[in-house]
Each structure stands twice: as C-alpha cells, then as structure tokens.
C-alpha atoms as a PDB file:
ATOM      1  CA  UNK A   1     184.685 277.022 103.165  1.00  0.00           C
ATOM      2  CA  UNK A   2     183.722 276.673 107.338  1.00  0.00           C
ATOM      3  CA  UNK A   3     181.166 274.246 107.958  1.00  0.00           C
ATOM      4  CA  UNK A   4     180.956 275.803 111.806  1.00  0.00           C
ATOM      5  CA  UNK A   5     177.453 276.526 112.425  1.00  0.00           C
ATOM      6  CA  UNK A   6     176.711 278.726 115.641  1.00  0.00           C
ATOM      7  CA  UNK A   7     173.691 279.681 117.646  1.00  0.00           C
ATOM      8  CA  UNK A   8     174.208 283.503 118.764  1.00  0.00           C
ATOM      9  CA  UNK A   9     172.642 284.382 121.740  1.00  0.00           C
ATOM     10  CA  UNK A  10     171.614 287.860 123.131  1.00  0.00           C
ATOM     11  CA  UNK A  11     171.934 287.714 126.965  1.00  0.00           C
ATOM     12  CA  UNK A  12     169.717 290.267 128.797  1.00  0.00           C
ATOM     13  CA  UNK A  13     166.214 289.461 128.643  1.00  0.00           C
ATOM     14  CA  UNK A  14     166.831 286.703 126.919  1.00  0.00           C
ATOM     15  CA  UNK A  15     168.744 284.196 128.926  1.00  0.00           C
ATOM     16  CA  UNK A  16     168.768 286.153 132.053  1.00  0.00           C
ATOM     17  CA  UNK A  17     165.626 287.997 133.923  1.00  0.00           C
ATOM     18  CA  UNK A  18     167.285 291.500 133.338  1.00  0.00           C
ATOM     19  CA  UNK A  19     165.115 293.297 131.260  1.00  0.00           C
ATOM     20  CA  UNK A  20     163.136 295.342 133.697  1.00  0.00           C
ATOM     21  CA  UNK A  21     165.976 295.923 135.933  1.00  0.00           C
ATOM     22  CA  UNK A  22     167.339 297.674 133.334  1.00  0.00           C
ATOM     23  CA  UNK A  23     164.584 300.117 132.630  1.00  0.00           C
ATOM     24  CA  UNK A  24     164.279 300.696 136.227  1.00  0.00           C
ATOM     25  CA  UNK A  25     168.160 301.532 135.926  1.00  0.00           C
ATOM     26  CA  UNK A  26     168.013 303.578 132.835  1.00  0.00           C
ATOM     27  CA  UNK A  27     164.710 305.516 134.025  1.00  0.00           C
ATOM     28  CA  UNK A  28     166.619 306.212 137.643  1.00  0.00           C
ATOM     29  CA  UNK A  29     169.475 307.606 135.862  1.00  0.00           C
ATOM     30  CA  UNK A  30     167.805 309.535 133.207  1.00  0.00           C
ATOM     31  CA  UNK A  31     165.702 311.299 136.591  1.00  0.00           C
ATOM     32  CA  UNK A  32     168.794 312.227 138.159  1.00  0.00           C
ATOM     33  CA  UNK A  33     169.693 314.187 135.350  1.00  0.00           C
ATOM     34  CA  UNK A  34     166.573 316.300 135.015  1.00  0.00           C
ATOM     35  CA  UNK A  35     165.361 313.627 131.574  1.00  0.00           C
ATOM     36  CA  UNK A  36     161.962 312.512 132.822  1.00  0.00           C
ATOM     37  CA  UNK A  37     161.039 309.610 130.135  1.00  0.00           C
ATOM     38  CA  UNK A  38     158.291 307.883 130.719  1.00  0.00           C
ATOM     39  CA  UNK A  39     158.787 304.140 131.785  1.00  0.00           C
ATOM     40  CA  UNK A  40     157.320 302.229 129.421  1.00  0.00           C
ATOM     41  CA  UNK A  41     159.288 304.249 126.920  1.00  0.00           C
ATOM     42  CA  UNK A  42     162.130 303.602 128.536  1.00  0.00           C
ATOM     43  CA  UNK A  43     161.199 299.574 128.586  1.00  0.00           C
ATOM     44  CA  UNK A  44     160.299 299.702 124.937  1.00  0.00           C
ATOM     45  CA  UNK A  45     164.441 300.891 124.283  1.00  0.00           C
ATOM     46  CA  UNK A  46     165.949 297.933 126.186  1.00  0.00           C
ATOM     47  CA  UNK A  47     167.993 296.121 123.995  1.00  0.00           C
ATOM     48  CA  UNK A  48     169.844 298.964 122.648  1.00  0.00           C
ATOM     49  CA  UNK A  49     173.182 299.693 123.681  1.00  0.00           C
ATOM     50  CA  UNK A  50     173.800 303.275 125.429  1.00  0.00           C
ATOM     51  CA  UNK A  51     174.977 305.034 122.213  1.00  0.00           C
ATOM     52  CA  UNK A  52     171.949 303.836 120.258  1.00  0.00           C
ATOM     53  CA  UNK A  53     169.292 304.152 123.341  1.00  0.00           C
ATOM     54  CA  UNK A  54     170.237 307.583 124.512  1.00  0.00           C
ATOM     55  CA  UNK A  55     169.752 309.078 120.941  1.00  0.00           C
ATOM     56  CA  UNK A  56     166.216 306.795 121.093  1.00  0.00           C
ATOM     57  CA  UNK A  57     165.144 307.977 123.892  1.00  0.00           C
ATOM     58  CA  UNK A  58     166.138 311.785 123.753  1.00  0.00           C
ATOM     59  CA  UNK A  59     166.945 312.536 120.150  1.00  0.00           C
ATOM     60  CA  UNK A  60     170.295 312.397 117.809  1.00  0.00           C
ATOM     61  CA  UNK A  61     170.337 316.212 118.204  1.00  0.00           C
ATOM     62  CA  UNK A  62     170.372 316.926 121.528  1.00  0.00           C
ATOM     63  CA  UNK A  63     173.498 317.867 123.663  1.00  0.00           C
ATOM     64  CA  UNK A  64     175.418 314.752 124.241  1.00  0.00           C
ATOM     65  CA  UNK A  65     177.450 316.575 127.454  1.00  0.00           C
ATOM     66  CA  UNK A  66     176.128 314.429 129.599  1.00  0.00           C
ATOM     67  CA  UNK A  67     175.606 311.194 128.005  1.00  0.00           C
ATOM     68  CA  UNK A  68     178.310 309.540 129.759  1.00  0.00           C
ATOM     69  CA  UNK A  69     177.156 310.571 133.060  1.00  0.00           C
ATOM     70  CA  UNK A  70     173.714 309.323 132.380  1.00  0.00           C
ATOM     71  CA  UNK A  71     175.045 305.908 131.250  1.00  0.00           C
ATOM     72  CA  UNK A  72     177.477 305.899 134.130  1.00  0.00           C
ATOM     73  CA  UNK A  73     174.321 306.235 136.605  1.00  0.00           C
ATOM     74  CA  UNK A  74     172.698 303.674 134.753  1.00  0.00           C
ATOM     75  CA  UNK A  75     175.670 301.190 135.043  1.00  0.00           C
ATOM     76  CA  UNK A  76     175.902 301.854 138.753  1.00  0.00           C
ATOM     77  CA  UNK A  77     172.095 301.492 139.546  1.00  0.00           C
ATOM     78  CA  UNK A  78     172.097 298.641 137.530  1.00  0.00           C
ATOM     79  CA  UNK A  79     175.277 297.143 139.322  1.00  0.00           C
ATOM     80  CA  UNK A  80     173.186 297.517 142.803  1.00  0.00           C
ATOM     81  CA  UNK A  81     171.103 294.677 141.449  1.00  0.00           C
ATOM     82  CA  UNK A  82     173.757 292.483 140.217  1.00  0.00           C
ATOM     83  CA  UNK A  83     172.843 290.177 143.599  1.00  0.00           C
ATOM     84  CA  UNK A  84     169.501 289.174 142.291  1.00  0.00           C
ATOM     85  CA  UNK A  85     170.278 288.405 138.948  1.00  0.00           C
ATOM     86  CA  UNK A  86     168.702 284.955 137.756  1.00  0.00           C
ATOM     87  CA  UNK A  87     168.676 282.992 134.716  1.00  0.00           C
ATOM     88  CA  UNK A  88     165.289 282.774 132.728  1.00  0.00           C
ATOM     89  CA  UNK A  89     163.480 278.877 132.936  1.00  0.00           C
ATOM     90  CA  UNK A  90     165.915 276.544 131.084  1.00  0.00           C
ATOM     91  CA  UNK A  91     168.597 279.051 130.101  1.00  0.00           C
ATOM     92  CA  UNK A  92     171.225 277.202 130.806  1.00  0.00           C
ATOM     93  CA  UNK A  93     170.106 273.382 129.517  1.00  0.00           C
ATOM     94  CA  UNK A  94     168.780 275.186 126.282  1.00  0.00           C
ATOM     95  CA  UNK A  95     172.505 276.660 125.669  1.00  0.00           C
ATOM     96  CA  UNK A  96     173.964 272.465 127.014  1.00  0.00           C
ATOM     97  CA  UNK A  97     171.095 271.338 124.630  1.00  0.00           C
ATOM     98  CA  UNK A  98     172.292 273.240 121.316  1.00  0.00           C
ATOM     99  CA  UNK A  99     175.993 272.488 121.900  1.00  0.00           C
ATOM    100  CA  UNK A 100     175.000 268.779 122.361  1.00  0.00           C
ATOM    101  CA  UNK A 101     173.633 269.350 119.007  1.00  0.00           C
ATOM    102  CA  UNK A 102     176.259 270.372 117.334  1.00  0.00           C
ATOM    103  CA  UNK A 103     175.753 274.329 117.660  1.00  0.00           C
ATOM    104  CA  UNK A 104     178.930 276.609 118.604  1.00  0.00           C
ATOM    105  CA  UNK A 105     177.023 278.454 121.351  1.00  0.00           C
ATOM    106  CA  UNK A 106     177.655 282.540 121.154  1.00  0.00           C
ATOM    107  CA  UNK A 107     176.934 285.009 123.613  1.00  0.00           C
ATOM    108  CA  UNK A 108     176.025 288.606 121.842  1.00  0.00           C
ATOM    109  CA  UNK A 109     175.420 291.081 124.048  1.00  0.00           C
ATOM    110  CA  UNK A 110     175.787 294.587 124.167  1.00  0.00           C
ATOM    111  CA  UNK A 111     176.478 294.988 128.014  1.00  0.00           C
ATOM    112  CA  UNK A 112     180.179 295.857 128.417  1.00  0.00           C
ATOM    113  CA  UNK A 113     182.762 293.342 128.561  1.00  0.00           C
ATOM    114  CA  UNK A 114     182.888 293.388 132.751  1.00  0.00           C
ATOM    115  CA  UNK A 115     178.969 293.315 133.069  1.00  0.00           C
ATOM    116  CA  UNK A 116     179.276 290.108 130.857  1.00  0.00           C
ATOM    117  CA  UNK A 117     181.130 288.243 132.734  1.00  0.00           C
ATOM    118  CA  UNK A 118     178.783 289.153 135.847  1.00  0.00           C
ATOM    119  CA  UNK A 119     176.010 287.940 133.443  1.00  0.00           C
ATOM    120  CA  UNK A 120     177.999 284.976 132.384  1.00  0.00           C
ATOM    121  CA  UNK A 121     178.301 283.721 136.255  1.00  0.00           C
ATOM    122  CA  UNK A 122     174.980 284.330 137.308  1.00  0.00           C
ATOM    123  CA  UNK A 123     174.048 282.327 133.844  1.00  0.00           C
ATOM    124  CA  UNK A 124     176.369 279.478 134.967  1.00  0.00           C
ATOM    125  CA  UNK A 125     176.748 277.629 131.612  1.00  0.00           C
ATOM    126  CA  UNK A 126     180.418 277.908 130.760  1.00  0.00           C
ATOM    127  CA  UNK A 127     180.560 274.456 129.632  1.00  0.00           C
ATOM    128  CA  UNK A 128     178.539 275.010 126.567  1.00  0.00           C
ATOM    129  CA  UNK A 129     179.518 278.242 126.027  1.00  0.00           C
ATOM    130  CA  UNK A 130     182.512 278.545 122.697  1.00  0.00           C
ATOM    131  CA  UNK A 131     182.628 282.044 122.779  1.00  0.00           C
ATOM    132  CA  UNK A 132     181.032 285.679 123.487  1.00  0.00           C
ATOM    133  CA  UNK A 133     181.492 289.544 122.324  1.00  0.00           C
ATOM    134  CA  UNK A 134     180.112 292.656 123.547  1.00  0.00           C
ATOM    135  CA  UNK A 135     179.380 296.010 123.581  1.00  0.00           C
ATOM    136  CA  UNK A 136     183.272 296.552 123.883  1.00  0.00           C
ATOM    137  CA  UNK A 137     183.645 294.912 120.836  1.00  0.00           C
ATOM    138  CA  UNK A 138     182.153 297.116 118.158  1.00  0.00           C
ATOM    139  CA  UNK A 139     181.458 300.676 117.612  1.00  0.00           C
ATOM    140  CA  UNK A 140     177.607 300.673 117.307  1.00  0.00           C
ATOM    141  CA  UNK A 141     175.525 298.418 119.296  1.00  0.00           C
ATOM    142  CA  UNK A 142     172.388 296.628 118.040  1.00  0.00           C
ATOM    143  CA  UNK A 143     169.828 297.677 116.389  1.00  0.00           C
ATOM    144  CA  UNK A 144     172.760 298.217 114.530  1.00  0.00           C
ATOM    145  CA  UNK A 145     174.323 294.745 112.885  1.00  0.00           C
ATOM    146  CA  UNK A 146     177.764 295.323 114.288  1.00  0.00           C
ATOM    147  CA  UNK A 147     177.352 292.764 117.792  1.00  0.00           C
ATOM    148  CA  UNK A 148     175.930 289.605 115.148  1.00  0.00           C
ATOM    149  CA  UNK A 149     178.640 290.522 112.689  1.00  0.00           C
ATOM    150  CA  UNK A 150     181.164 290.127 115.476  1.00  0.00           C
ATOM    151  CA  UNK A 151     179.552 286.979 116.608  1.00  0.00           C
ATOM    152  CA  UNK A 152     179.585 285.080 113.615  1.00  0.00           C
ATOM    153  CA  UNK A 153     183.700 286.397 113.132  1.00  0.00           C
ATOM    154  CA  UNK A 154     184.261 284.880 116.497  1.00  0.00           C
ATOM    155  CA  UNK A 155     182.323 281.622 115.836  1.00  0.00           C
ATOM    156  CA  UNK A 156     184.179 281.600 112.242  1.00  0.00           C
ATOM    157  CA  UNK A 157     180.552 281.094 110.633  1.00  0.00           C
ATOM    158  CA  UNK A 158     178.802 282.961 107.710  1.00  0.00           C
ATOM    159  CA  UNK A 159     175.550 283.840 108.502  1.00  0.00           C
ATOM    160  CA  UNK A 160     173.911 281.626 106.356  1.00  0.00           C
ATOM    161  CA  UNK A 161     174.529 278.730 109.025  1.00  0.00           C
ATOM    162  CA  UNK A 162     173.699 280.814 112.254  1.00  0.00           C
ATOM    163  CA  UNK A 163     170.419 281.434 114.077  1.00  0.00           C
ATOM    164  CA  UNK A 164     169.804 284.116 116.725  1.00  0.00           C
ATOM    165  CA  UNK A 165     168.268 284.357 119.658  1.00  0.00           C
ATOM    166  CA  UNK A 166     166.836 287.469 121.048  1.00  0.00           C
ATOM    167  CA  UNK A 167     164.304 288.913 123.623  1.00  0.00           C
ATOM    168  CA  UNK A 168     163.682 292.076 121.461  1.00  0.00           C
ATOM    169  CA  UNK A 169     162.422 293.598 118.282  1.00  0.00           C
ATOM    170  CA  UNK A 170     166.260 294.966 117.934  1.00  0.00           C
ATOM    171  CA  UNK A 171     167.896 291.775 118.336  1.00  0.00           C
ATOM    172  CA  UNK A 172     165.441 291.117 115.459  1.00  0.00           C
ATOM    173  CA  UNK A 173     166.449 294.211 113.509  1.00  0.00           C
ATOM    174  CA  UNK A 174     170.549 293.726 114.499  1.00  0.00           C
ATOM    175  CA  UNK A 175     169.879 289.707 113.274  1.00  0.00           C
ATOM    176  CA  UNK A 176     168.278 290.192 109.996  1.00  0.00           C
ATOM    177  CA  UNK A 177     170.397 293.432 109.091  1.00  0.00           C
ATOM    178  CA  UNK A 178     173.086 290.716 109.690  1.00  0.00           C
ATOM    179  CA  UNK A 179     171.173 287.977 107.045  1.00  0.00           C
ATOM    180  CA  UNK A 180     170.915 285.803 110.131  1.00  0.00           C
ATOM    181  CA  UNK A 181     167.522 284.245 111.029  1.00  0.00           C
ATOM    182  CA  UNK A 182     166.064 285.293 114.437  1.00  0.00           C
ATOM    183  CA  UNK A 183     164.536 283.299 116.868  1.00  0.00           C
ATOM    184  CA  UNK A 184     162.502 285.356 119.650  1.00  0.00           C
ATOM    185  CA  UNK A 185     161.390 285.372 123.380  1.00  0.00           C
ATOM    186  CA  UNK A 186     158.934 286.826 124.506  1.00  0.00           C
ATOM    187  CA  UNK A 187     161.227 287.534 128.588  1.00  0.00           C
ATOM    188  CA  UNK A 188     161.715 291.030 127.327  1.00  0.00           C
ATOM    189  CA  UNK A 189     158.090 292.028 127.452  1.00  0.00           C
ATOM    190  CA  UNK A 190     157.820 292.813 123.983  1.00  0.00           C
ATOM    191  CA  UNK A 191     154.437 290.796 122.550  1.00  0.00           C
ATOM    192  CA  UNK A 192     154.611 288.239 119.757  1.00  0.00           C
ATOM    193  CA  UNK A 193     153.217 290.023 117.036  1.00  0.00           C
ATOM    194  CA  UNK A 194     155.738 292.545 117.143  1.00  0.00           C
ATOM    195  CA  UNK A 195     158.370 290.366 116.819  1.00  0.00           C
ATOM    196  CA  UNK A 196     157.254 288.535 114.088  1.00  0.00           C
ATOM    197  CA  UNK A 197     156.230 291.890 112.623  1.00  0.00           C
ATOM    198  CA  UNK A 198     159.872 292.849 112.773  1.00  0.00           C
ATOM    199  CA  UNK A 199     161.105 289.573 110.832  1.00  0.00           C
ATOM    200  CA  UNK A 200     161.129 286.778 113.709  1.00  0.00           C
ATOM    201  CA  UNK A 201     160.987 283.554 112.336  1.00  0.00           C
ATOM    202  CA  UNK A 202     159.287 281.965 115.255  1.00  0.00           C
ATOM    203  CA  UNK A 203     158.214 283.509 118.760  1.00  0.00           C
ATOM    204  CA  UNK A 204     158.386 281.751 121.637  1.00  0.00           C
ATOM    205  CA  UNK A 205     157.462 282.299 125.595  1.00  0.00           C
ATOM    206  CA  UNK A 206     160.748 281.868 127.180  1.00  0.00           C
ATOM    207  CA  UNK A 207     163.755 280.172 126.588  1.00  0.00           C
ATOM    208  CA  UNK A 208     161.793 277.366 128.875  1.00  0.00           C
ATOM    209  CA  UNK A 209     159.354 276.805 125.962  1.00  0.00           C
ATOM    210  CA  UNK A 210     161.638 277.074 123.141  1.00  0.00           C
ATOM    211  CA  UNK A 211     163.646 274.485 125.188  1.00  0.00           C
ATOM    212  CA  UNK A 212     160.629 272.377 125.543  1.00  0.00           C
ATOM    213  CA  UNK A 213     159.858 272.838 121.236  1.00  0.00           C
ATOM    214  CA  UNK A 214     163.438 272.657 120.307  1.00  0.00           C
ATOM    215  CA  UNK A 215     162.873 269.677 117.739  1.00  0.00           C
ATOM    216  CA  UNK A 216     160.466 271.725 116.334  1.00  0.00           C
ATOM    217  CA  UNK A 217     162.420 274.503 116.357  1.00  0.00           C
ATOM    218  CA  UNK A 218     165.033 276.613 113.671  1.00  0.00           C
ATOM    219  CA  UNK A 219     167.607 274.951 116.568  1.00  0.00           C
ATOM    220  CA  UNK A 220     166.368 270.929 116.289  1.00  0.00           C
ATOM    221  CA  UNK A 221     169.820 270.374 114.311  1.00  0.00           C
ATOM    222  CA  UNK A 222     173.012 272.357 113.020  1.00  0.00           C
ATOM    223  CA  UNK A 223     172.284 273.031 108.775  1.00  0.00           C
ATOM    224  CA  UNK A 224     174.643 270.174 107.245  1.00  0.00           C
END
C-alpha cells in the first residue's frame, strides 16, 4: 500500500490573486452575449469550471448554443489580465514549506491546461511543485469530485493521506465528495462561516496566515 501523502492545491484564488479578475471576465463575457448576471452572482460561481458555472449561473435547461462562445470571451478577457497576475502573501514558501515537510505538493485546478502553466509562472514555485492536473484532465470540473480524484491518481495517494486547499465553498464540496479533508482561504471572498458550513476543517485568511499557523495546522506534518 503507498505511503505518499500529498497536499492538493486549488490555484485561483487560492494561491494566486485571481478571483475577482475572473468575475470581472465571466460578467464581461456573459454582457456581450445579451446574459446580464448580476456581479456578485457571478463572484459567488468562481471556482467552478465553465461546464459547471454556466449551468449555475443560467440554468441546466437553457440553450447551450452559445456556451462556448461565452467561455471563449471569458478566456480572452481573462487572458488581457494575465500581466498583472500575482501570487497571494506566502504562496509560494507555504507550497516550499509543505514539500520540506514531507508533502507531495499538487496543483488542482480547473483552468485549462495552457492557463496553468501561465498560473504556474506567475506562481513561481516549480521547485516544490511534484505535479498538477486540470480542467483538461477530467470531464466535470469541481464542485464535482473529478479534479481531487485526478490529483490524488497523479500524486499516487488515497485520500485518506491528502489534505486540500481551497479558496471556495466548491473546492470544499469537490474535496469532501472526494473523502479528502479541506483546508480553506478566505482570498476568494467567500466568508468563514460558509466554509466551515460547507465541511472546512479549518478557515484561514490567506495562504500568508495559514503559512504563519502551519504547525498548528492539518499541514504541520505528512500522516505517518
């Protein structure tokens, strides 16, 4: 049986400052094609993929014609702000500080496999990074379990010796769907009380404060 233990990370929102970019993106693109949504709906659906945030946002019954246009506006909107992209406070040491631990560190992310690797640069962390799957990899993007499934397959770990890291309460869904324990941030702008309402184990500010707790944390040390 593996003894590989792996800390899965979600990406947007939670290691880098993306999260309001995107529902700028996603509200600009739903506009353009005559969908007016209400922003801080459109916020409160970050952290979907497209195929599950589209059906969120404008029901599973609609027509779908133009769902790939939409998401193709939103990918190109999004792609203007590519430049400004920043990692959140301690991003990168927290991901240097669980590998030092002992942690295979996995990126999960449901941004397509190019946007990725533009998140991966901008996160500039490579050397503590083992592995990372996205969107690409797996027909239904979280809240669906699919992206945490495909992590722990590509760290070869079961989930009972992962922990997850996410910015949202459908990383929190996707994780415990998965059996995996969740560890939140609060960088996506969702509060703390609904993440532990939605089966957080612990809520933290930003990754700079779960950094600065870590000992105290469901990351202080690898299950033996």
């Amino acid at each position: 049986m593996t003894r590989n233990t792996a800390a899965l990370f979600d990406v947007d929102g939670t290691l880098l400052d993306t999260a309001y970019l995107h529902t700028l993106a996603w509200w600009e693109a739903l506009l353009q094609y005559d969908r007016e949504v209400p922003a801080a709906r459109v916020h409160r659906a970050v952290g979907m993929g497209a195929d599950q945030l589209l059906d969120h946002l404008l029901g599973e019954h609609r027509d779908h014609e133009e769902d790939e246009a939409i998401t193709a506006a939103h990918d190109a909107l999004y792609a203007s702000s590519w430049p400004k992209l920043r990692p959140l406070p301690g991003a990168a040491e927290l991901l240097r500080a669980c590998a030092r631990r002992g942690w295979r560190v996995v990126l999960a992310s449901s941004a397509s496999g190019r946007e990725l690797e533009v998140l991966r640069a901008a996160l500039d962390a490579e050397d503590a990074i083992t592995t990372a799957t996205s969107g690409d990899d797996v027909a239904a993007t979280k809240p669906a379990p699919d992206l945490v499934h495909a992590a722990l397959t590509a760290a070869e770990t079961p989930p009972g010796r992962a922990v997850f890291v996410g910015d949202t309460v459908w990383d929190v869904i996707a994780a415990g769907e998965a059996g995996v324990p969740c560890v939140a941030v609060q960088s996506g702008g969702f509060a703390a009380q609904e993440l532990l309402g939605a089966g957080a184990a612990e809520v933290h500010r930003d990754t700079g404060e779960l950094l600065d707790r870590l000992d105290g944390s469901l990351l202080a040390r690898p299950p033996v």
